[in-house]
C-alpha atoms as a PDB file:
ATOM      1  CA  UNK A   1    -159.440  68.009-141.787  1.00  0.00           C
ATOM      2  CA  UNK A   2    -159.235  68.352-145.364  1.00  0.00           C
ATOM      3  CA  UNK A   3    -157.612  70.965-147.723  1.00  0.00           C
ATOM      4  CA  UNK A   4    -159.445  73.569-147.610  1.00  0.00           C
ATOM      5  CA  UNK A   5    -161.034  74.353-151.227  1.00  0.00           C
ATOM      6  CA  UNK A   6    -160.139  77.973-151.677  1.00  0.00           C
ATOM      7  CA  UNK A   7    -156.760  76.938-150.573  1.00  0.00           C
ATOM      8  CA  UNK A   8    -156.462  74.004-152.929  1.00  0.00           C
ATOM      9  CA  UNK A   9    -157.595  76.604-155.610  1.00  0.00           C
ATOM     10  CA  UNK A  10    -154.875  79.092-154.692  1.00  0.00           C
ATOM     11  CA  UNK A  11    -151.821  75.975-154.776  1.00  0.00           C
ATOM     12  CA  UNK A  12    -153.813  75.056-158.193  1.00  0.00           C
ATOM     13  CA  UNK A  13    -152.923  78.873-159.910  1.00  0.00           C
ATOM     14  CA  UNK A  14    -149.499  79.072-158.551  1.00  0.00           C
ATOM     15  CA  UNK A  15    -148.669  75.477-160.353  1.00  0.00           C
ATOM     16  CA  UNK A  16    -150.343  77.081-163.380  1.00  0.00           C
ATOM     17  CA  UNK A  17    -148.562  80.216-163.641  1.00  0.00           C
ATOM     18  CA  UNK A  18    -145.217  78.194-164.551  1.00  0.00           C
ATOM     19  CA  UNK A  19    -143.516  80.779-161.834  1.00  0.00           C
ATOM     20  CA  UNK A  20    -140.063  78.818-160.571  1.00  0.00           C
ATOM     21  CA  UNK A  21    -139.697  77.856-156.852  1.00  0.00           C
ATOM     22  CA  UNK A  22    -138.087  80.284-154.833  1.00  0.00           C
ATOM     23  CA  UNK A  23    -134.698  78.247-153.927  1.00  0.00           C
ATOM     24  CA  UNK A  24    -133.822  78.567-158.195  1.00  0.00           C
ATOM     25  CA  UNK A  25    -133.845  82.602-158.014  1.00  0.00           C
ATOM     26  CA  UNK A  26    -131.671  85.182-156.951  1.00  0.00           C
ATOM     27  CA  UNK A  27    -132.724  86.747-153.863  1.00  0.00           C
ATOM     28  CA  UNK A  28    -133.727  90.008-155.691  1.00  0.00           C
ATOM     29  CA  UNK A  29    -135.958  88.212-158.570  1.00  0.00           C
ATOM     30  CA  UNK A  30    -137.733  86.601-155.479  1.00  0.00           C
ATOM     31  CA  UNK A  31    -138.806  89.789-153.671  1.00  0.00           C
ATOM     32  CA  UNK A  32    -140.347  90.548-157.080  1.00  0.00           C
ATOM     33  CA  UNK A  33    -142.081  87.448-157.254  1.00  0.00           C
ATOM     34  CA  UNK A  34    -143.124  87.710-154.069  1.00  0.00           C
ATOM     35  CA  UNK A  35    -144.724  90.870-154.514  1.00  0.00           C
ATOM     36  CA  UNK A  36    -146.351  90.059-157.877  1.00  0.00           C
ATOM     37  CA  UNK A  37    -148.521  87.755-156.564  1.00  0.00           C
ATOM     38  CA  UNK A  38    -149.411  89.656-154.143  1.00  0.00           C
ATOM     39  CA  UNK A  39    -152.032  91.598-156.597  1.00  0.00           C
ATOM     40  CA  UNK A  40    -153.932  88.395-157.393  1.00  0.00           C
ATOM     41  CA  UNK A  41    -154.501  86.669-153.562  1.00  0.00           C
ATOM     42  CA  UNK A  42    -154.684  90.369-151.538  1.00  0.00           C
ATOM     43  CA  UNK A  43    -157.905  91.833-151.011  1.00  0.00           C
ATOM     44  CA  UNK A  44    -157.991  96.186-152.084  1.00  0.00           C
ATOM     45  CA  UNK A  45    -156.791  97.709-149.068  1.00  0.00           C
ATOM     46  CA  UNK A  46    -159.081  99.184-147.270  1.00  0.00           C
ATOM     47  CA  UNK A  47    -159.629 103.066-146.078  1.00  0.00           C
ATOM     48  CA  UNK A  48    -157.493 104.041-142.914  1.00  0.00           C
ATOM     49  CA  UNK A  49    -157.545 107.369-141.486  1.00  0.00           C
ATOM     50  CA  UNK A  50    -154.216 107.995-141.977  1.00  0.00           C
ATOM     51  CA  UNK A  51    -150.694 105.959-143.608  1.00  0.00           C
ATOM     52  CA  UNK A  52    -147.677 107.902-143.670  1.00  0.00           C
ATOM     53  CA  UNK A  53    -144.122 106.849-143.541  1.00  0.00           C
ATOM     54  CA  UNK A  54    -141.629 106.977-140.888  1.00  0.00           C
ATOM     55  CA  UNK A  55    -138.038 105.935-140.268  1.00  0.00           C
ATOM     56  CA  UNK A  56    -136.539 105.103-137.232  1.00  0.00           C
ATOM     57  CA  UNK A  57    -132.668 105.043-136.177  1.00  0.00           C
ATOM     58  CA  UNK A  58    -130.972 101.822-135.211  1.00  0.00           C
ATOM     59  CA  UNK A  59    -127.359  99.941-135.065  1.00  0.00           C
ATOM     60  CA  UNK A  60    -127.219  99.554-138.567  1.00  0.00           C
ATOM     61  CA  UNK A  61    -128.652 102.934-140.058  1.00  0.00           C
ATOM     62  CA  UNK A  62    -132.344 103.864-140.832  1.00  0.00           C
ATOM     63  CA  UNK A  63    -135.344 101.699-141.092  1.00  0.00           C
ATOM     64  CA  UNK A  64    -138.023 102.699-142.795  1.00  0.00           C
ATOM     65  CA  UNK A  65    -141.316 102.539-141.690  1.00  0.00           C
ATOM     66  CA  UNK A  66    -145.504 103.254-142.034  1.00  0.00           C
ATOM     67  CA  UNK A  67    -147.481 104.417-139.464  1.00  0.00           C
ATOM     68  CA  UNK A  68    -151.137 103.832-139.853  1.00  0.00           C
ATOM     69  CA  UNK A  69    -153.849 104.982-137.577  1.00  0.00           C
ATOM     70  CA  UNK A  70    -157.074 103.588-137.680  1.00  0.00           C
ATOM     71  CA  UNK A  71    -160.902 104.416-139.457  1.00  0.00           C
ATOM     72  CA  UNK A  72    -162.753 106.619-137.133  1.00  0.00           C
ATOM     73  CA  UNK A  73    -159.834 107.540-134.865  1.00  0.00           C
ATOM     74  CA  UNK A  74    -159.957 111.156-133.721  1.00  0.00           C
ATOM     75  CA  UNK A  75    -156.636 113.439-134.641  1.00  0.00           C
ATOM     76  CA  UNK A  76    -155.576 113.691-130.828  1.00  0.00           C
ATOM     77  CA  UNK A  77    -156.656 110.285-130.004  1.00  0.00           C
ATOM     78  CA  UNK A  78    -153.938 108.642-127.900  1.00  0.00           C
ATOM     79  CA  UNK A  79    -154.325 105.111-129.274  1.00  0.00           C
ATOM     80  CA  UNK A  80    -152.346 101.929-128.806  1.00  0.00           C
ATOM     81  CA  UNK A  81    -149.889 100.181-131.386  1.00  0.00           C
ATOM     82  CA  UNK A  82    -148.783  97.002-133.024  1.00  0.00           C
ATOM     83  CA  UNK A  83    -145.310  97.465-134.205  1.00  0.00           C
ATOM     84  CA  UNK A  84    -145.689  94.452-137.177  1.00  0.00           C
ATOM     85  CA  UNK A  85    -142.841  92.519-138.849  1.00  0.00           C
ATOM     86  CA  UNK A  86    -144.054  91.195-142.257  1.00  0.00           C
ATOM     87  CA  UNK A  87    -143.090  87.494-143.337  1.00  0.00           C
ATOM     88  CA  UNK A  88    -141.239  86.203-145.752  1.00  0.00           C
ATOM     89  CA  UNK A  89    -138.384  84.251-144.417  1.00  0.00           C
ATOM     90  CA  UNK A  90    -136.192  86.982-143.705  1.00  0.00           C
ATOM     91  CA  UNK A  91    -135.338  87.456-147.086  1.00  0.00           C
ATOM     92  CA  UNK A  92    -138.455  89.007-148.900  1.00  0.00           C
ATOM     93  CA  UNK A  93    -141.833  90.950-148.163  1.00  0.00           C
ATOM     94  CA  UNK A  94    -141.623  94.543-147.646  1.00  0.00           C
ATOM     95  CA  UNK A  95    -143.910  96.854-146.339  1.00  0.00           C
ATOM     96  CA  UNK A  96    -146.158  96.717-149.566  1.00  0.00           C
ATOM     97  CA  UNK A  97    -146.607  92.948-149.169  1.00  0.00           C
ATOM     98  CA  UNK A  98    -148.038  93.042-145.806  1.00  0.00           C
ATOM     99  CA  UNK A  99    -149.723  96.847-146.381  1.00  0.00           C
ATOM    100  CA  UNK A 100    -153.493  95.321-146.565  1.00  0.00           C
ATOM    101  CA  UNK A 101    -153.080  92.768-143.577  1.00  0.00           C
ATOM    102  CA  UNK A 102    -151.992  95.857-141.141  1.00  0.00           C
ATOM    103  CA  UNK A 103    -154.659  98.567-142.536  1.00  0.00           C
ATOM    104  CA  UNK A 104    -156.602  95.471-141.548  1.00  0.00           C
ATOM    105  CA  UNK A 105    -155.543  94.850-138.245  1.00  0.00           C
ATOM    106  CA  UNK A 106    -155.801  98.614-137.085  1.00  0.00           C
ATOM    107  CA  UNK A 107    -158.962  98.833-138.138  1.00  0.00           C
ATOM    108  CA  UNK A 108    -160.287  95.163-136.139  1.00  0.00           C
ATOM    109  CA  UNK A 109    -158.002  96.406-133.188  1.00  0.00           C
ATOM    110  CA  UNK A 110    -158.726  99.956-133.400  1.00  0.00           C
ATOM    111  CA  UNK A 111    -155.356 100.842-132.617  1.00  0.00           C
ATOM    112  CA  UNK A 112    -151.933 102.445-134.689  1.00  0.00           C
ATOM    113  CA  UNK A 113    -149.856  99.758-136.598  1.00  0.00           C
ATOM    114  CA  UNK A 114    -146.652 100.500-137.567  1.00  0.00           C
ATOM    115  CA  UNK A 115    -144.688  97.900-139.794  1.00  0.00           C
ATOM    116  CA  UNK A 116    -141.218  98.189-139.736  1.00  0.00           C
ATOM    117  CA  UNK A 117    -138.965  97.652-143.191  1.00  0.00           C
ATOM    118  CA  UNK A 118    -136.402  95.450-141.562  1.00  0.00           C
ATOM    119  CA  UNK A 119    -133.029  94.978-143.340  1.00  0.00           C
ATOM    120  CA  UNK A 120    -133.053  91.385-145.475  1.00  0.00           C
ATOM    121  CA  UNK A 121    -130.941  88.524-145.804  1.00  0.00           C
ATOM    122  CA  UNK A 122    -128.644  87.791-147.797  1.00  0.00           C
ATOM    123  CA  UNK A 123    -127.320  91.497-147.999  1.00  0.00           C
ATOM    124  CA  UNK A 124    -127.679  91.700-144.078  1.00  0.00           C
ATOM    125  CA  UNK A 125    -127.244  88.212-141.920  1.00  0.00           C
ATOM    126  CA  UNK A 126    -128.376  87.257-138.747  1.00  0.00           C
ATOM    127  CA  UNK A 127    -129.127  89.092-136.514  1.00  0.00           C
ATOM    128  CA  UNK A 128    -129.288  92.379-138.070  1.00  0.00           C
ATOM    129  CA  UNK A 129    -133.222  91.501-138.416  1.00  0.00           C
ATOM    130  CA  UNK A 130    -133.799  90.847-135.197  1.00  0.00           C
ATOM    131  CA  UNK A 131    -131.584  94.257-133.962  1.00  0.00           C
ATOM    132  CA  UNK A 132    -133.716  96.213-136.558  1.00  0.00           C
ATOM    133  CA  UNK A 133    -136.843  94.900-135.144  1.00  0.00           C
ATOM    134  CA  UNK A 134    -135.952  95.887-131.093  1.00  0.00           C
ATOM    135  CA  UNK A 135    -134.623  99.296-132.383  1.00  0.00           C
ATOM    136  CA  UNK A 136    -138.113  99.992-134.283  1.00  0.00           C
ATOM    137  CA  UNK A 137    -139.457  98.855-131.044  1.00  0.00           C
ATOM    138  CA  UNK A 138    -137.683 101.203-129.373  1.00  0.00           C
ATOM    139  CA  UNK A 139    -138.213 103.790-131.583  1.00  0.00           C
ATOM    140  CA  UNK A 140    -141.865 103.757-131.354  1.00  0.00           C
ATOM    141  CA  UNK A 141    -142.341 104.061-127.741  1.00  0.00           C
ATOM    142  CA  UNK A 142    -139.449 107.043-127.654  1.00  0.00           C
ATOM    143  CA  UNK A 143    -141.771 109.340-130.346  1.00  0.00           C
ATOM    144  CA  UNK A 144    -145.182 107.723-128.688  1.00  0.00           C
ATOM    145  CA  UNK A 145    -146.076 111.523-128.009  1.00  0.00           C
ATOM    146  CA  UNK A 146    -145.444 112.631-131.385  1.00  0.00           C
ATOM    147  CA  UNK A 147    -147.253 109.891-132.627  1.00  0.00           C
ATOM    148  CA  UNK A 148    -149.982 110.267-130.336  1.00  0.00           C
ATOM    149  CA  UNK A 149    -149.989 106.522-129.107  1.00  0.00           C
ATOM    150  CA  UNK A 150    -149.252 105.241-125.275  1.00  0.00           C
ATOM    151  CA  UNK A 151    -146.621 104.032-124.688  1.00  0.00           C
ATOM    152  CA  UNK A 152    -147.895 101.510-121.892  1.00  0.00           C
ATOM    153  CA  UNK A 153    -149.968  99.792-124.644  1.00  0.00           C
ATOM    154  CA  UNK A 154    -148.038  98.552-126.569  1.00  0.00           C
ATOM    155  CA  UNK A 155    -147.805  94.719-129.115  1.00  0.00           C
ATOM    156  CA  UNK A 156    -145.457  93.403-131.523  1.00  0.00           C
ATOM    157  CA  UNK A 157    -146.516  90.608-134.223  1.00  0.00           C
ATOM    158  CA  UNK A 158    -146.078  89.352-137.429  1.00  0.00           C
ATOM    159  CA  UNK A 159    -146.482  86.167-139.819  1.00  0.00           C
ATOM    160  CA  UNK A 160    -144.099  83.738-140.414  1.00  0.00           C
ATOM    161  CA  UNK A 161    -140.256  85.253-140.147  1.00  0.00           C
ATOM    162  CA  UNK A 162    -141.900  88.096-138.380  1.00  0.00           C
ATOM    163  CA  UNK A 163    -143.552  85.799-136.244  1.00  0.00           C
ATOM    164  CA  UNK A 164    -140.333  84.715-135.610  1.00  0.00           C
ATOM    165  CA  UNK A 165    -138.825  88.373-135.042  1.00  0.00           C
ATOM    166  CA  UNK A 166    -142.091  89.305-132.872  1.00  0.00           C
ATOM    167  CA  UNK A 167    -141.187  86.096-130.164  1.00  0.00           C
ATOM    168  CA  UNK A 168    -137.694  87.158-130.171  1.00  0.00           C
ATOM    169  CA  UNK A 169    -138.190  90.843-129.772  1.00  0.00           C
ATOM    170  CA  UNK A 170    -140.614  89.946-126.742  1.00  0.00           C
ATOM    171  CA  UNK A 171    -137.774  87.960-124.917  1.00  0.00           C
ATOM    172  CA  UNK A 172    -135.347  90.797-125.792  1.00  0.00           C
ATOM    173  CA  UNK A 173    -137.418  93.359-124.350  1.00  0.00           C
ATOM    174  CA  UNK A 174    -138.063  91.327-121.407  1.00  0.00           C
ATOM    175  CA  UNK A 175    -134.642  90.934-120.842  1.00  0.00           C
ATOM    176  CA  UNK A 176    -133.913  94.642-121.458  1.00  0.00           C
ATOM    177  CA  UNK A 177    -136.407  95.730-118.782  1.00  0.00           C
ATOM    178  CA  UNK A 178    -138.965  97.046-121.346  1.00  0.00           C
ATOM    179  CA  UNK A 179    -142.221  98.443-120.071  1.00  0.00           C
ATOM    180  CA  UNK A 180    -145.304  98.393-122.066  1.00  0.00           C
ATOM    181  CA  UNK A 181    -145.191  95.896-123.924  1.00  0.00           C
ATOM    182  CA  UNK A 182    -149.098  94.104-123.588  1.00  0.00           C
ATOM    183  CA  UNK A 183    -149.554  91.231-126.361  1.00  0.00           C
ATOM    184  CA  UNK A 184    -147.421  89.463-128.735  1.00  0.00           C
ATOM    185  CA  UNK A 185    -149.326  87.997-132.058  1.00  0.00           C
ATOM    186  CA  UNK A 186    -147.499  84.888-133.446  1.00  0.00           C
ATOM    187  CA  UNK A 187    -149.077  84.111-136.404  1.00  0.00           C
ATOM    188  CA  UNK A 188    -147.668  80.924-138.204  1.00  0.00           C
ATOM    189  CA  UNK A 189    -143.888  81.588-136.511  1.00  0.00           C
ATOM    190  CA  UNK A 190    -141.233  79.320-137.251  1.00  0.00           C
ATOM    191  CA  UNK A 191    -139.620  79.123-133.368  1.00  0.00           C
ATOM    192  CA  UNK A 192    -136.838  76.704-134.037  1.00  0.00           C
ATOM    193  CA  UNK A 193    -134.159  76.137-136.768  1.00  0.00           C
ATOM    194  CA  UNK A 194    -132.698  73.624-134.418  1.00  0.00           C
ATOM    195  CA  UNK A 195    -135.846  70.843-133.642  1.00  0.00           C
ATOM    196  CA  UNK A 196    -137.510  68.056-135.889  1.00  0.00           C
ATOM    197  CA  UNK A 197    -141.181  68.038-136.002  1.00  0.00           C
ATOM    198  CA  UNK A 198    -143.346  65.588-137.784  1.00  0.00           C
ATOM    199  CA  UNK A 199    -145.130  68.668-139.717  1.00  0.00           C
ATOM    200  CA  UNK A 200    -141.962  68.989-141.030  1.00  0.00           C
ATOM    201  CA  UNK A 201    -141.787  65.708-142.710  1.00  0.00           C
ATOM    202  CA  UNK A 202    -145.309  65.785-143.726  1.00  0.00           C
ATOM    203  CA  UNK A 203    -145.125  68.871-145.713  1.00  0.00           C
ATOM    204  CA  UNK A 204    -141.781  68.182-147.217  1.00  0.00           C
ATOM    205  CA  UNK A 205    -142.875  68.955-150.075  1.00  0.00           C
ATOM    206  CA  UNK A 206    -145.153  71.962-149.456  1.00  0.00           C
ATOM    207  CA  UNK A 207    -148.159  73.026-149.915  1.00  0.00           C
ATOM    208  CA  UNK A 208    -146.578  76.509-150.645  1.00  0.00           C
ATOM    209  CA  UNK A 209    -143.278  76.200-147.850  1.00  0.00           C
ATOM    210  CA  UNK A 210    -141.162  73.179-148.964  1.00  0.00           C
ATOM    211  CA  UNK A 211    -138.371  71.647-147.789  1.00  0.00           C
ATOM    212  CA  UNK A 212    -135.960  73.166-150.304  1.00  0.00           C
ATOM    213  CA  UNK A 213    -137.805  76.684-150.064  1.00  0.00           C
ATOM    214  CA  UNK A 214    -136.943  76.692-146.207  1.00  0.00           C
ATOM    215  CA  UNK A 215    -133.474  75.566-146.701  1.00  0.00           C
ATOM    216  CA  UNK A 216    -132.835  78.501-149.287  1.00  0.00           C
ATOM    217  CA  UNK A 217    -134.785  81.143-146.511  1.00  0.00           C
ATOM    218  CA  UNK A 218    -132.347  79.672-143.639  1.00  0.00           C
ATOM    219  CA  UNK A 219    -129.281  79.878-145.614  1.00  0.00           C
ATOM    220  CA  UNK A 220    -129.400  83.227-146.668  1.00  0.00           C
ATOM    221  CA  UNK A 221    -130.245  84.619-143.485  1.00  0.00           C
ATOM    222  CA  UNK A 222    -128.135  82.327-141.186  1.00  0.00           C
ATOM    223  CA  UNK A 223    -124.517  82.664-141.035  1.00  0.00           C
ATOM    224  CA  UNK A 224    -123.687  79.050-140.332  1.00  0.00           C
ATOM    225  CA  UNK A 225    -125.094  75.956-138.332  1.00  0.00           C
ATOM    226  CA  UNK A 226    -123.564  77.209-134.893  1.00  0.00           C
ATOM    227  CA  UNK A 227    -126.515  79.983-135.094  1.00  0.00           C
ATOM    228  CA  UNK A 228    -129.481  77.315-135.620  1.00  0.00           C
ATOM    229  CA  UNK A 229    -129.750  76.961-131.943  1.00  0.00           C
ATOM    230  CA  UNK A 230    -129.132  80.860-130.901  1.00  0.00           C
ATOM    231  CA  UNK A 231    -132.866  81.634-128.913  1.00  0.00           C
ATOM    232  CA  UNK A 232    -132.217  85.033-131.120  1.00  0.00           C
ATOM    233  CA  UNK A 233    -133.075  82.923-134.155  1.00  0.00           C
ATOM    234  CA  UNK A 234    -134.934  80.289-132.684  1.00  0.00           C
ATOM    235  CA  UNK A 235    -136.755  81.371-129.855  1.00  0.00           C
ATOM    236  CA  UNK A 236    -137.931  78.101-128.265  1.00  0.00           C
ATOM    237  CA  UNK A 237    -134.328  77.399-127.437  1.00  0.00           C
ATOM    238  CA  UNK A 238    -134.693  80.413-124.834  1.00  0.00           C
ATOM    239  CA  UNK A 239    -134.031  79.143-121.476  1.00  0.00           C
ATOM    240  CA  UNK A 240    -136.766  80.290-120.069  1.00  0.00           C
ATOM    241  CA  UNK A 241    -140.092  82.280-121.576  1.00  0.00           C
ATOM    242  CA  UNK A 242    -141.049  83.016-118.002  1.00  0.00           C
ATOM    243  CA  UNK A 243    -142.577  86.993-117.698  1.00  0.00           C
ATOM    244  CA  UNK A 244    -143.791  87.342-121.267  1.00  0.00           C
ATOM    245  CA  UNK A 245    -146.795  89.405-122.142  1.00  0.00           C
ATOM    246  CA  UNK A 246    -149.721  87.260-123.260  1.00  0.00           C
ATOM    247  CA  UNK A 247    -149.729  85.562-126.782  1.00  0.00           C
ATOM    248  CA  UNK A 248    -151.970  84.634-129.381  1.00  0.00           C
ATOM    249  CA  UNK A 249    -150.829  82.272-131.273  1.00  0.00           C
ATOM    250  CA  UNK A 250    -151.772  81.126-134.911  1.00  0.00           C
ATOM    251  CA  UNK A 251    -151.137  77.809-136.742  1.00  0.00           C
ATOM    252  CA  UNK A 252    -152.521  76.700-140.003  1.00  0.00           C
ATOM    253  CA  UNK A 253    -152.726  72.779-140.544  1.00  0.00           C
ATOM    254  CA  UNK A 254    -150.919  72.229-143.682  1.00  0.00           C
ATOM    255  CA  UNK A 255    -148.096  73.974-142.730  1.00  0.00           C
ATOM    256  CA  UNK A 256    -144.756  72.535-141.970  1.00  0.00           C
ATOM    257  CA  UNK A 257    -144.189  75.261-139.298  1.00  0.00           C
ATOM    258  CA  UNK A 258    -147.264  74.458-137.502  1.00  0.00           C
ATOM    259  CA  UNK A 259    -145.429  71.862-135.245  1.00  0.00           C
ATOM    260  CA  UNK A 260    -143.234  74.086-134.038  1.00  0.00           C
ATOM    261  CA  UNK A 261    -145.472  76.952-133.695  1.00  0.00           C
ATOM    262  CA  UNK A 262    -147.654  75.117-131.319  1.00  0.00           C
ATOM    263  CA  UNK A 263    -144.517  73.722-129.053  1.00  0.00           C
ATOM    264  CA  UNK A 264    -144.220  77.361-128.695  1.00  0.00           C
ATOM    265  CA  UNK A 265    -147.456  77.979-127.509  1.00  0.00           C
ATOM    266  CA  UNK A 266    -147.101  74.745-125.112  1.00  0.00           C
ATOM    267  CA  UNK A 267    -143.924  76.248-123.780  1.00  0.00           C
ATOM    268  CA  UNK A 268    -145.400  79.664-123.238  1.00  0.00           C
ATOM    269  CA  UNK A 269    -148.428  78.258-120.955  1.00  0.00           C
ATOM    270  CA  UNK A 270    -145.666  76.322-119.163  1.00  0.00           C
ATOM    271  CA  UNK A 271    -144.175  79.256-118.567  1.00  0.00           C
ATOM    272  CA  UNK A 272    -147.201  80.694-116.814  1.00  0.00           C
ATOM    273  CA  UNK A 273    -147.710  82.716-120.134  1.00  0.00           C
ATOM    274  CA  UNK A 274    -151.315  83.251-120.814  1.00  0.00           C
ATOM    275  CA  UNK A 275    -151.663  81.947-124.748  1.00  0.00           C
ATOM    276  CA  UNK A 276    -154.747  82.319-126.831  1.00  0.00           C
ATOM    277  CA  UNK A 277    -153.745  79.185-129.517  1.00  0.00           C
ATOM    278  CA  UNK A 278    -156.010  79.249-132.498  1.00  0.00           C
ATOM    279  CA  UNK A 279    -155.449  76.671-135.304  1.00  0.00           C
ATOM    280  CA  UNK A 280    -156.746  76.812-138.737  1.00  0.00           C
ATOM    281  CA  UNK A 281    -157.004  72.959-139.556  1.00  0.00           C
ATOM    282  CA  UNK A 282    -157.372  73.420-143.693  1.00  0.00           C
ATOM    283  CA  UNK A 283    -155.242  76.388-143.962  1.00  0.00           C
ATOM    284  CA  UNK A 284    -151.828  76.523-145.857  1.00  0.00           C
ATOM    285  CA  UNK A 285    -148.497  78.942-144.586  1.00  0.00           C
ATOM    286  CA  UNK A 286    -149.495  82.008-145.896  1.00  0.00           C
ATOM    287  CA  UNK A 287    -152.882  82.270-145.849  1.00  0.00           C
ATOM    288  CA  UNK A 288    -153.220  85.644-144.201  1.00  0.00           C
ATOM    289  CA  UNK A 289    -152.214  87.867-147.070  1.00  0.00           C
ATOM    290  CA  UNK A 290    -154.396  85.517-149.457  1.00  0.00           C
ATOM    291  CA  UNK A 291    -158.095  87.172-148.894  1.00  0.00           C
ATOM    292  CA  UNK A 292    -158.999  87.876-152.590  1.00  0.00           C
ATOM    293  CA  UNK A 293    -158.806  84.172-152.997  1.00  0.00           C
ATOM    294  CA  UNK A 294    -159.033  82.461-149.542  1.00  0.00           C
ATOM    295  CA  UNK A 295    -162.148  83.772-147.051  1.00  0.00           C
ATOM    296  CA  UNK A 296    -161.029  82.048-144.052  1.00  0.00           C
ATOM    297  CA  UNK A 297    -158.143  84.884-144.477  1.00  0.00           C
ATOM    298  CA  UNK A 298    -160.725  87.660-143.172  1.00  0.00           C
ATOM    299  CA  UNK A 299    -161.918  84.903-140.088  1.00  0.00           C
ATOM    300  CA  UNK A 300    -158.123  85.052-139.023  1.00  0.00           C
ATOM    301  CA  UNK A 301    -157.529  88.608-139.381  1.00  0.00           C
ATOM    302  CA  UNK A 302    -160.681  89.528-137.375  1.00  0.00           C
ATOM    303  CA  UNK A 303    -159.779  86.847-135.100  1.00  0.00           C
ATOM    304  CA  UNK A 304    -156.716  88.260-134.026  1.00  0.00           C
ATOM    305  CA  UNK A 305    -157.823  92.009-133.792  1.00  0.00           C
ATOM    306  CA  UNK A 306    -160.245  91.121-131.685  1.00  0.00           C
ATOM    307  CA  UNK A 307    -157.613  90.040-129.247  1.00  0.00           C
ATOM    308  CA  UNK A 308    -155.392  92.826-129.639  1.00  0.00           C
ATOM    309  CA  UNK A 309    -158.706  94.931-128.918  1.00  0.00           C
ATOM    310  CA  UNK A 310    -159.320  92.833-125.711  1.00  0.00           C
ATOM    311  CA  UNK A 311    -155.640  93.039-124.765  1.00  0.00           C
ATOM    312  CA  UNK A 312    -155.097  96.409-124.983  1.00  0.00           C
ATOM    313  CA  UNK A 313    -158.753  96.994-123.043  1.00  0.00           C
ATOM    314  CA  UNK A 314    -157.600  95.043-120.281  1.00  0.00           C
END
């Protein structure tokens, strides 16, 4: 399928802003970056009941957090929750990045989101991430009273890196003997630092996630080669994903992750994992946060809270 238009048209304003590839900045001018654009592809955010901050205790201090309960949701409505992990390839996005695409979700799902402020590379390696994200986890179902949600409904997700931390939080938590824990939403996760996939090749050089882009991202947040093939980083090296909650898993076609993001669905259903795979064939990486400028952004979206609706229904 081809490039989607609205897509093409979003790649066709980055090139015209002049704004430097990622892999040229300091990690710190890139989180601004990041976040600037974000006002020109993000829709307005839309009305919630209630967003409020939290912060949650973990191994390596505090991590901030916001708690949003949906439109229309009583005051002592017990509600289920997606604890989210925005993108950005472990080294930026922030909870203002990703604010509109989980007011979205809890409003489609009709349940409490809370997106979690993980620590970023290069200040914090691998795997402080990944032990910020299980702590949130954690966290959330400890204070589930106080936050009037239940605890035995329960989803992580995220896009992207926290696509990536949402896979390997799952296995963790399966490991750990975690309870509640219904759905996982994968949307455009990179599963593998370790594997070659032909996506990979083909999208060398972008759109939007090149080759050099993904090599600065890995660096900073990697500690060395020896951790490319560590399931906590690349979770399709797990030895088994046997006893996983049900996944939905996104892909977009002109992504170089999208390769590796479907072997992950394929080694989920071999698992005996039930997996919901939904590919967007004209889509770039990224596309999610982009509905001022790319509709197929609100198809996703509603996509995928429908099936955190169904999953926490059944």
């Amino acid at each position: 399928m081809a490039l989607d238009p609205q897509a093409q048209a979003v790649l066709d304003m980055m090139r015209q802003s002049g704004a430097p590839p990622y892999e040229t900045l300091p990690a710190t001018t890139a989180r601004q970056l990041f976040l600037g654009a974000r006002a020109f592809l993000t829709p307005d955010p839309p009305e919630v009941a209630e967003s409020r901050s939290l912060v949650a205790s973990g191994p390596h201090g505090l991590i901030p957090m916001r708690f949003y309960r949906p439109l229309g949701a009583a005051t002592a409505e017990v509600l289920p929750a997606l604890v989210y992990y925005h993108g950005g390839g472990w080294v930026i996005g922030d909870l203002e990045t990703h604010d509109v695409v989980c007011r979205q979700l809890a409003n489609r799902a009709g349940c409490a989101v809370i997106a979690v402020d993980y620590r970023l590379a290069p200040e914090h390696k691998f795997p402080v991430a990944v032990d910020d994200a299980f702590a949130a986890l954690l966290w959330v179902q400890s204070e589930a009273a106080s936050l009037r949600i239940d605890p035995t409904r329960l989803a992580v997700g995220g896009d992207s890196a926290g696509g990536n931390l949402s896979a390997v939080v799952t296995l963790r938590a399966r490991d750990a003997g975690f309870t509640g824990l219904r759905y996982q939403l994968l949307i455009y996760p990179a599963t593998d630092f370790a594997g070659h996939y032909e996506s990979q090749e083909r999208f060398a050089e972008g759109p939007i996630l090149t080759r050099n882009n993904q090599a600065w991202f890995r660096g900073h947040y990697l500690r060395s080669e020896a951790d490319y093939a560590d399931w906590r980083a690349s979770p399709l090296r797990a030895a088994s994903l046997a006893g996983l909650p049900p996944a939905y898993v996104l892909t977009a076609g002109y992504d170089p992750l999208c390769d590796e993001g479907e072997a992950y669905a394929q080694k989920l259903e071999a698992a005996g994992v039930t997996v919901t795979r939904r590919l967007f064939p004209g889509q770039i990486h990224g596309f999610i946060t982009m509905g001022r400028a790319i509709h197929a952004a609100e198809t996703a979206i509603s996509e995928a809270g429908d099936a955190l609706k169904a999953a926490f229904a059944g």
